[in-house]
C-alpha atoms as a PDB file:
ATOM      1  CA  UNK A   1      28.174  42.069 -11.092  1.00  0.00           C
ATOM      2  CA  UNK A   2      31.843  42.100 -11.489  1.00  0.00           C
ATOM      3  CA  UNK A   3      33.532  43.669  -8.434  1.00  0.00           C
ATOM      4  CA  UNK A   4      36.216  46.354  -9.395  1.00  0.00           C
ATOM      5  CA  UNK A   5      39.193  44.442  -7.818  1.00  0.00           C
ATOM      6  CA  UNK A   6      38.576  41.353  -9.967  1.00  0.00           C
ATOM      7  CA  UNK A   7      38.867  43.789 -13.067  1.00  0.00           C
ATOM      8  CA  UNK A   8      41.833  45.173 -11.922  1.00  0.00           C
ATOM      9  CA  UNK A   9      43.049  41.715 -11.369  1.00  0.00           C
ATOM     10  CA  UNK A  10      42.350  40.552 -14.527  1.00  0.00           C
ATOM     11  CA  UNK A  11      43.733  43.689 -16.038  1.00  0.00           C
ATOM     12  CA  UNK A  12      47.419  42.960 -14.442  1.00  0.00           C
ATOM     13  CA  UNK A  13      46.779  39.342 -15.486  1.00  0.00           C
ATOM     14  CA  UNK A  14      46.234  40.073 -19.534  1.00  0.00           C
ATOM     15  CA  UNK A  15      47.323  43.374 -19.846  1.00  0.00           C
ATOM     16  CA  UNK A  16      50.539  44.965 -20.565  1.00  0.00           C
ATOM     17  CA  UNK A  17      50.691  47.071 -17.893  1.00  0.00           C
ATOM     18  CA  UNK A  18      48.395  47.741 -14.864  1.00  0.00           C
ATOM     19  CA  UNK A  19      46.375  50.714 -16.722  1.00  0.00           C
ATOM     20  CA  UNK A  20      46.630  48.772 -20.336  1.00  0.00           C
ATOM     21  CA  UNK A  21      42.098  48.250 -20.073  1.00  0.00           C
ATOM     22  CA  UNK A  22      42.377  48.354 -23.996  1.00  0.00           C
ATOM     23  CA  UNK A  23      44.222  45.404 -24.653  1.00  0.00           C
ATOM     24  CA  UNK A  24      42.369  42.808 -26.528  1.00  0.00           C
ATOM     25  CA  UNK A  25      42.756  40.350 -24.435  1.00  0.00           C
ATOM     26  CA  UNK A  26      41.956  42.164 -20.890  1.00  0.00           C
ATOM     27  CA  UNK A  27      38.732  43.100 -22.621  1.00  0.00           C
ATOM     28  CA  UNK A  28      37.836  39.716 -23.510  1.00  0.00           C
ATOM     29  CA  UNK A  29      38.884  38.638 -20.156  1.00  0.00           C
ATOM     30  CA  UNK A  30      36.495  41.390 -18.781  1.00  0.00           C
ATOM     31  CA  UNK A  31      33.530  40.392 -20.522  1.00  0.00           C
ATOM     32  CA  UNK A  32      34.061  36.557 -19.716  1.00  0.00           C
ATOM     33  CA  UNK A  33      33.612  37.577 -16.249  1.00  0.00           C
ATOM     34  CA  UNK A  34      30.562  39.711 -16.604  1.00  0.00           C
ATOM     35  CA  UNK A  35      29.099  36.564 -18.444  1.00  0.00           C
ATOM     36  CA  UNK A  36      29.893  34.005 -16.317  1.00  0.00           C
ATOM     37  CA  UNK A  37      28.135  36.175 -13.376  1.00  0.00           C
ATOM     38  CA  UNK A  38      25.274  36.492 -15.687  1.00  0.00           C
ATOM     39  CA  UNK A  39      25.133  32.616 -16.301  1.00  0.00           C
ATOM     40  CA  UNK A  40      24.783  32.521 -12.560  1.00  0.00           C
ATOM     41  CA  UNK A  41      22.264  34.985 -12.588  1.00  0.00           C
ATOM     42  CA  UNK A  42      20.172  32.841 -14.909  1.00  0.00           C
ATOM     43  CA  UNK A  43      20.332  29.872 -12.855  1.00  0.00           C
ATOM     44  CA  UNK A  44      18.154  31.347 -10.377  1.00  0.00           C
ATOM     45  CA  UNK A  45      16.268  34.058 -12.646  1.00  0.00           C
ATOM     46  CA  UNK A  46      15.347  31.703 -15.433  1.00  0.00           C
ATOM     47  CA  UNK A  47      12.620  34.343 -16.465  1.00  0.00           C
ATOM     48  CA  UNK A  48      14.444  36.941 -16.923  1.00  0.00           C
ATOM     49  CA  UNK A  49      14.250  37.882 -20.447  1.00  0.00           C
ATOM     50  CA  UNK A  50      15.351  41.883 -20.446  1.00  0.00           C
ATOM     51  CA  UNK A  51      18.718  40.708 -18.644  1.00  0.00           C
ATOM     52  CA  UNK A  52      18.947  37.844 -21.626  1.00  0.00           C
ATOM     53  CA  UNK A  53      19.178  40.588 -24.008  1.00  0.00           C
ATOM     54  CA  UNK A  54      22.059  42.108 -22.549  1.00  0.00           C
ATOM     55  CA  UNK A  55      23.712  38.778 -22.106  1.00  0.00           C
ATOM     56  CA  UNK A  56      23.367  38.134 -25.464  1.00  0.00           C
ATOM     57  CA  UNK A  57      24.708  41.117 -26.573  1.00  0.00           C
ATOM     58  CA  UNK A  58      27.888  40.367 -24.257  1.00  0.00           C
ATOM     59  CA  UNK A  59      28.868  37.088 -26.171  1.00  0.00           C
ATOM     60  CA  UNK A  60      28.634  38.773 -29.486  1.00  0.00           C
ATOM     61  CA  UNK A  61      30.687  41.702 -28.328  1.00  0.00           C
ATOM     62  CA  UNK A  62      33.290  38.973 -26.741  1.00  0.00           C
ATOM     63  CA  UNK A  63      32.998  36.721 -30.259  1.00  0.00           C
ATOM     64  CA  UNK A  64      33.800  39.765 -32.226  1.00  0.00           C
ATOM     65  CA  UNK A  65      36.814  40.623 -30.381  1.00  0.00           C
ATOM     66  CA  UNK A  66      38.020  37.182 -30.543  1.00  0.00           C
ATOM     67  CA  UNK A  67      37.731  36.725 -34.127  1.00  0.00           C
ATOM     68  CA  UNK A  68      39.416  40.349 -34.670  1.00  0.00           C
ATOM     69  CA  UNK A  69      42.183  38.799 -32.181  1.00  0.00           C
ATOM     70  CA  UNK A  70      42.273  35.648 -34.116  1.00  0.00           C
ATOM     71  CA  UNK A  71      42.927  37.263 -37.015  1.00  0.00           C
ATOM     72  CA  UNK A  72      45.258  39.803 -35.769  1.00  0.00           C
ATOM     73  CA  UNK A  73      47.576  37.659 -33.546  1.00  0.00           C
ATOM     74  CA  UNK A  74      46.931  33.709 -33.665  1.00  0.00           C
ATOM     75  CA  UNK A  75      49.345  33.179 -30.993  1.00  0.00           C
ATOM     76  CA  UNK A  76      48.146  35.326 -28.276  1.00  0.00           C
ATOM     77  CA  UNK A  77      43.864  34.163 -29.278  1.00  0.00           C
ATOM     78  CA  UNK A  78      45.383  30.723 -28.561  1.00  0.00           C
ATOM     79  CA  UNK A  79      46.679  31.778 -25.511  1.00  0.00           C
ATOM     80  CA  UNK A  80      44.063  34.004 -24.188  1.00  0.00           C
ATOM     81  CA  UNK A  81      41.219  31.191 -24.852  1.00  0.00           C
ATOM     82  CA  UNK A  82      43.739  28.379 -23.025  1.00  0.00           C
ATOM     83  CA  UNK A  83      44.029  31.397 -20.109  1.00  0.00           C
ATOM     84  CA  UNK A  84      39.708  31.848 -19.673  1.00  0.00           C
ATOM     85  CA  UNK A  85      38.787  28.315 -20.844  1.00  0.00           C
ATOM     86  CA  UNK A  86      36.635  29.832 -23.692  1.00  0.00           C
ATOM     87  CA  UNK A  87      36.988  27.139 -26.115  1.00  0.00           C
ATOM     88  CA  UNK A  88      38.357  23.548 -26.319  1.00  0.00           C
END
């Protein structure tokens, strides 16, 4: 569970403004989070197969967004998968 501070955090960090929650990159940020807690979540609930759905359905919801940011604005994908350490 993502606490609401570290969303506001990372809404500051990748947003426009403090309030901007729509920005591509603040969402993509967003969901990183909530799927990194998850991946710790599944190191000690390995069986948990009706939370693995909704994981799943997290990284496609993040890998659209970054291929619409990709091919929307090159420069700021780069620098939004450099910022959360997505991708190498």
């Amino acid at each position: 569970m993502v606490s609401k501070q570290k969303i506001e955090e990372l809404v500051k960090k990748f947003g426009r403004n403090a309030k901007d929650t729509g920005h591509l990159p603040v969402q993509i940020a967003i969901l990183t989070e909530k799927i990194e807690s998850l991946k710790k979540h599944f190191e000690a609930n390995k069986k948990d197969l009706h939370s693995m759905r909704g994981f799943i359905a997290k990284v496609n919801h993040r890998k659209a967004l970054l291929s619409h940011l990709k091919s929307s604005n090159y420069e700021l994908y780069l620098e939004t998968i450099k910022a959360l350490n997505i991708r190498k």
